[in-house]
N, C-alpha and C. Protein backbone atom coordinates (compact mmCIF):
# COMPACT_ATOMS: atom_id res chain seq x y z
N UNK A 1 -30.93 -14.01 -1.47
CA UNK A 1 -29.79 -13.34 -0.93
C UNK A 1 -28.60 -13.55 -1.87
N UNK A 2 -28.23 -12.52 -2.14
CA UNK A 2 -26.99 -12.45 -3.27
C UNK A 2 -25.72 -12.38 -2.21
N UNK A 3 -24.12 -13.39 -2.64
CA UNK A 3 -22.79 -13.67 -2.01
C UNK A 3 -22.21 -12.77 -3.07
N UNK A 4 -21.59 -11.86 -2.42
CA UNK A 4 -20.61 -11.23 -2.92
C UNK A 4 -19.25 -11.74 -3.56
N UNK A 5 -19.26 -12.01 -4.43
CA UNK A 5 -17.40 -12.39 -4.94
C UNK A 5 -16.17 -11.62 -4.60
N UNK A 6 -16.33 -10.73 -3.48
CA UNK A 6 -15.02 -9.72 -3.30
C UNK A 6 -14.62 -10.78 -2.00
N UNK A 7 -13.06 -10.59 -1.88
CA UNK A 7 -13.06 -11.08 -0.77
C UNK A 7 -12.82 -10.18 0.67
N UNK A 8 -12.58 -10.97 2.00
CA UNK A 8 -12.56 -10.19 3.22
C UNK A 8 -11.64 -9.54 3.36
N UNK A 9 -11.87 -8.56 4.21
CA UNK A 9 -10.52 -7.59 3.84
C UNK A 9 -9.11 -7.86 4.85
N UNK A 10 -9.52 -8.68 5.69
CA UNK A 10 -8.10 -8.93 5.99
C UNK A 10 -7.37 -9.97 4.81
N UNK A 11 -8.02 -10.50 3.96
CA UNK A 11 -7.61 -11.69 2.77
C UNK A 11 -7.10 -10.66 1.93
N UNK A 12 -7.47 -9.83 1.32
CA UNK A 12 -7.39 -8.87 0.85
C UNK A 12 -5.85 -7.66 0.99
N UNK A 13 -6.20 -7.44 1.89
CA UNK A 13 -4.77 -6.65 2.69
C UNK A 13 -3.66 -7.75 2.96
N UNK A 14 -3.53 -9.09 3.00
CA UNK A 14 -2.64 -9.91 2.95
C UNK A 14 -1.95 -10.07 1.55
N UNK A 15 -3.27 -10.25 0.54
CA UNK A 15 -2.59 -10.43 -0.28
C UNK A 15 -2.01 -9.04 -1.46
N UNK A 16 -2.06 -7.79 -0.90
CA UNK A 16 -1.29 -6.46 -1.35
C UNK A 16 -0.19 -6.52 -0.60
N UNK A 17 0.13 -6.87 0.47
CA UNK A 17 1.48 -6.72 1.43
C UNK A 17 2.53 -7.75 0.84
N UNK A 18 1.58 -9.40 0.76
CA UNK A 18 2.71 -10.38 -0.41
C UNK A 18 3.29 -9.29 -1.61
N UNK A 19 2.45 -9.11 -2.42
CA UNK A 19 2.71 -8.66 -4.00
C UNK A 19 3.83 -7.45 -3.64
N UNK A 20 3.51 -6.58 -2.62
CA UNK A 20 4.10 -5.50 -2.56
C UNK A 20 5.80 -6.13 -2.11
N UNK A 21 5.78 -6.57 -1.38
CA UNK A 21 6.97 -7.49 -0.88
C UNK A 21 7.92 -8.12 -1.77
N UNK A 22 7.19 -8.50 -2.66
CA UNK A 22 7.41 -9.38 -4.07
C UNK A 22 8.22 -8.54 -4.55
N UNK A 23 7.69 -7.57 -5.11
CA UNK A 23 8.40 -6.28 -5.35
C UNK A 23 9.34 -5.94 -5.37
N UNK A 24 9.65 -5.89 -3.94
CA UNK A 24 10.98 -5.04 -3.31
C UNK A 24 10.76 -4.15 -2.55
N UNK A 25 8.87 -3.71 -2.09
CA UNK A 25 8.81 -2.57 -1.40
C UNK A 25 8.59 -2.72 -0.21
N UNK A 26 8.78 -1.51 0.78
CA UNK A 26 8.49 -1.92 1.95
C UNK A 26 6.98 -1.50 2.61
N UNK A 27 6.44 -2.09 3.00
CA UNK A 27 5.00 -2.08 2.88
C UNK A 27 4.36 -1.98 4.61
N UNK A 28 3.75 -0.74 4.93
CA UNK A 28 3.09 -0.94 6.70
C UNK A 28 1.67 -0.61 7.23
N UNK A 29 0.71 -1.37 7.34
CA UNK A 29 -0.34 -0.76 8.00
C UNK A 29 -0.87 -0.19 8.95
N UNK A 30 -1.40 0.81 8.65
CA UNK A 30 -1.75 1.55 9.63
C UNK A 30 -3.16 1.71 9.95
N UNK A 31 -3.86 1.27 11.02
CA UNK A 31 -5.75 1.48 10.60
C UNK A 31 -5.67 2.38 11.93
N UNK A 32 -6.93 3.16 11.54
CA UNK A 32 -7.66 4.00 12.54
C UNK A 32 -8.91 3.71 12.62
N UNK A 33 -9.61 4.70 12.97
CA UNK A 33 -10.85 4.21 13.36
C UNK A 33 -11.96 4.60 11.82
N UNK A 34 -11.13 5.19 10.77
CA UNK A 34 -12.12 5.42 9.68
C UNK A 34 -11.46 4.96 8.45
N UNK A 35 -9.82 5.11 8.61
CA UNK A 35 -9.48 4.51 7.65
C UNK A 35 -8.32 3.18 7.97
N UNK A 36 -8.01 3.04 6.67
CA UNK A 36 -6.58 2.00 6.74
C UNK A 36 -5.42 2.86 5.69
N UNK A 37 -4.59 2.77 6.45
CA UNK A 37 -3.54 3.53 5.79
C UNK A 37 -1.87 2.57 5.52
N UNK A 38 -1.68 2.56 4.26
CA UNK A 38 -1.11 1.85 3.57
C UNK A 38 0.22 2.50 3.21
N UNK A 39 1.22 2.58 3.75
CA UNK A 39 2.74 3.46 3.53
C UNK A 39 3.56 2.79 2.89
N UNK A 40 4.06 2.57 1.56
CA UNK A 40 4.81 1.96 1.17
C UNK A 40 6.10 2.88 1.06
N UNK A 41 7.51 2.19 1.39
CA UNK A 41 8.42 2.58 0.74
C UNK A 41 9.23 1.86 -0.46
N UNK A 42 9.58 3.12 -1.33
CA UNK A 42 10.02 2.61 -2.77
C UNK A 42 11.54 3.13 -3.14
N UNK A 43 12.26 2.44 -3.91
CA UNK A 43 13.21 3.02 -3.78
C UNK A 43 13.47 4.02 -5.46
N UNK A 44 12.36 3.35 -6.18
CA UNK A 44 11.94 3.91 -7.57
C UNK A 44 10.41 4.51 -7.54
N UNK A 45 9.87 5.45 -8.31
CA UNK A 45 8.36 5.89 -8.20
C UNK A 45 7.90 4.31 -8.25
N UNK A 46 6.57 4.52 -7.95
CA UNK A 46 5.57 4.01 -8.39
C UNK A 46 5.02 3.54 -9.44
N UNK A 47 5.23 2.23 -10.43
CA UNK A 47 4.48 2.20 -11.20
C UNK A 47 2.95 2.50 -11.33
N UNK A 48 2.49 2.61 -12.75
CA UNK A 48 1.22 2.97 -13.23
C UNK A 48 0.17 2.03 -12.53
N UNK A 49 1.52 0.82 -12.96
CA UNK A 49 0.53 -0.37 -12.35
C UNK A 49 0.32 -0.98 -11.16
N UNK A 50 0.79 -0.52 -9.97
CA UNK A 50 0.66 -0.33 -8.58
C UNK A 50 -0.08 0.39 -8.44
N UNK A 51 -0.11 1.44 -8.88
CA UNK A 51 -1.27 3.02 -8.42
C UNK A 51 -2.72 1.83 -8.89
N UNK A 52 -2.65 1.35 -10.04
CA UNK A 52 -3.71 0.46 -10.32
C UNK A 52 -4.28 -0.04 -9.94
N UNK A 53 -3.65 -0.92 -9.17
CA UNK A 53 -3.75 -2.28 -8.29
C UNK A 53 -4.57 -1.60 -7.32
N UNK A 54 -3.96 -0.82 -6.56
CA UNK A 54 -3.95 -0.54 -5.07
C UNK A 54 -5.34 0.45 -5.65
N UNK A 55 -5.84 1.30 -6.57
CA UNK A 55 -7.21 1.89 -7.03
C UNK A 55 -7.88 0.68 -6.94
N UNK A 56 -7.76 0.02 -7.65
CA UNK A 56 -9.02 -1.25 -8.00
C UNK A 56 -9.15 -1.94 -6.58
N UNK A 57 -8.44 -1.49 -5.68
CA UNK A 57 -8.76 -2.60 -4.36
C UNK A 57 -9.16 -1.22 -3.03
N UNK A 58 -9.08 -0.37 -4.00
CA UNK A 58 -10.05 0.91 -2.83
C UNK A 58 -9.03 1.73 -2.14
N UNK A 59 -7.85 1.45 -2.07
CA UNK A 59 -6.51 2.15 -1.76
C UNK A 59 -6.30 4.06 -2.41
N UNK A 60 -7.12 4.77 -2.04
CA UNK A 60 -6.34 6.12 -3.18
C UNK A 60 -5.68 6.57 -2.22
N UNK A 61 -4.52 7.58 -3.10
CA UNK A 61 -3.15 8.02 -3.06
C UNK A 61 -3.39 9.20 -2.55
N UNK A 62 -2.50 9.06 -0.98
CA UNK A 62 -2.64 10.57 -0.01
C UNK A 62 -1.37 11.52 -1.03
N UNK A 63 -0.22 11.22 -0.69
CA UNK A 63 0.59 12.12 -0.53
C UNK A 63 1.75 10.98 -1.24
N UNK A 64 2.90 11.78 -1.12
CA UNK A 64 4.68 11.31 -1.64
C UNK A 64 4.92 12.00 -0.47
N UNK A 65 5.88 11.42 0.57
CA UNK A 65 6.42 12.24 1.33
C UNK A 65 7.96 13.16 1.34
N UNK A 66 8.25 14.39 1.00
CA UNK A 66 9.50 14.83 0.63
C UNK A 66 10.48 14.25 1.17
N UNK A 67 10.32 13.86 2.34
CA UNK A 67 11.69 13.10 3.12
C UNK A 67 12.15 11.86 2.80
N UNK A 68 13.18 11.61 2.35
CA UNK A 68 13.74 10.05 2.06
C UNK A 68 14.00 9.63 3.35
N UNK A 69 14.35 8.37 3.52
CA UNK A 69 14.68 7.63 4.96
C UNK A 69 15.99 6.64 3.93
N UNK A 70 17.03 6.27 4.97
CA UNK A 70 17.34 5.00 4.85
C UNK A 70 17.31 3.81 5.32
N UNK A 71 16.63 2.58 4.30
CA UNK A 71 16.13 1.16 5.24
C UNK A 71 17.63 0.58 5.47
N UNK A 72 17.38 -0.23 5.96
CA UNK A 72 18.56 -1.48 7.15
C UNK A 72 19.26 -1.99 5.96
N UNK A 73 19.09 -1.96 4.69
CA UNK A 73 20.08 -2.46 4.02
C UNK A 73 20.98 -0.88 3.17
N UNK A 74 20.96 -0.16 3.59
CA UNK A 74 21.10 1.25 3.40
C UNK A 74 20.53 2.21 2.03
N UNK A 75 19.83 1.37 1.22
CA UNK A 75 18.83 2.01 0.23
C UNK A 75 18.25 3.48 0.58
N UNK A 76 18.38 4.68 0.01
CA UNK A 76 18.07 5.80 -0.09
C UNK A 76 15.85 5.36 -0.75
N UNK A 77 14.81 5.61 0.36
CA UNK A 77 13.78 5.63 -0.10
C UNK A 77 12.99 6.70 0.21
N UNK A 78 12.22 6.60 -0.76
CA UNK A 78 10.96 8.21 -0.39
C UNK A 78 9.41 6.57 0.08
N UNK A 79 8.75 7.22 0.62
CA UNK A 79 7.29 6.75 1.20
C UNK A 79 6.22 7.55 0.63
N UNK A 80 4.91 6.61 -0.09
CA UNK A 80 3.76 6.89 -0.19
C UNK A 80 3.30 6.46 0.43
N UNK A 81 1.83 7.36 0.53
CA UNK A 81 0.98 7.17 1.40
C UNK A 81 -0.39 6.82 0.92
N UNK A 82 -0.74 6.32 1.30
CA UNK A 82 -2.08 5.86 0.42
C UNK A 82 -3.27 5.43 1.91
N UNK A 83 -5.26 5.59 1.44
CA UNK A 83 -5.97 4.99 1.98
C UNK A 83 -7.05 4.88 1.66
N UNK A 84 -7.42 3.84 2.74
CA UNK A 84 -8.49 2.98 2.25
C UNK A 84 -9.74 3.14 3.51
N UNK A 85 -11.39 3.67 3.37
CA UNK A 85 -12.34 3.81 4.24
C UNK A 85 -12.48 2.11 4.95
N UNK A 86 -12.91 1.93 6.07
CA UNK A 86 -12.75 0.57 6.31
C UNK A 86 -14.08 0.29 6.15
């Protein structure tokens, strides 16, 4: 019987919400019953190397949503959307 080296996915989804946080972004999950859906808000695009990250950990990129929001510290942000099959 072969152990997989990936880890569990709630370990996993903890540690994208730290990094994302780290950041500066604002980061929310959302699961359903087929996927997990990952909304970050940014107040700059997306680096290359986020789109990266979040590919290599099974995350692909729904949408940019046209609407900006403003968060509680009054930052002008747009939201991606991103997901993941569970």
């Amino acid at each position: 019987m072969n152990k997989s080296n990936s880890k569990p996915a709630p370990t996993l989804l903890a540690g994208i919400l730290y990094k994302m946080a780290r950041h500066g972004y604002e980061a929310e999950l959302k699961p359903d019953r087929f996927y997990i859906y990952l909304i970050i808000g940014h107040v700059r695009p997306l680096s290359p190397e986020t789109i990266a990250i979040l590919r290599e950990n099974g995350f692909e990129h729904c949408f940019l949503d046209k609407v900006t929001y403003t968060d509680a510290d009054g930052a002008i942000r747009s939201r991606s959307h991103f997901r993941r099959p569970h």
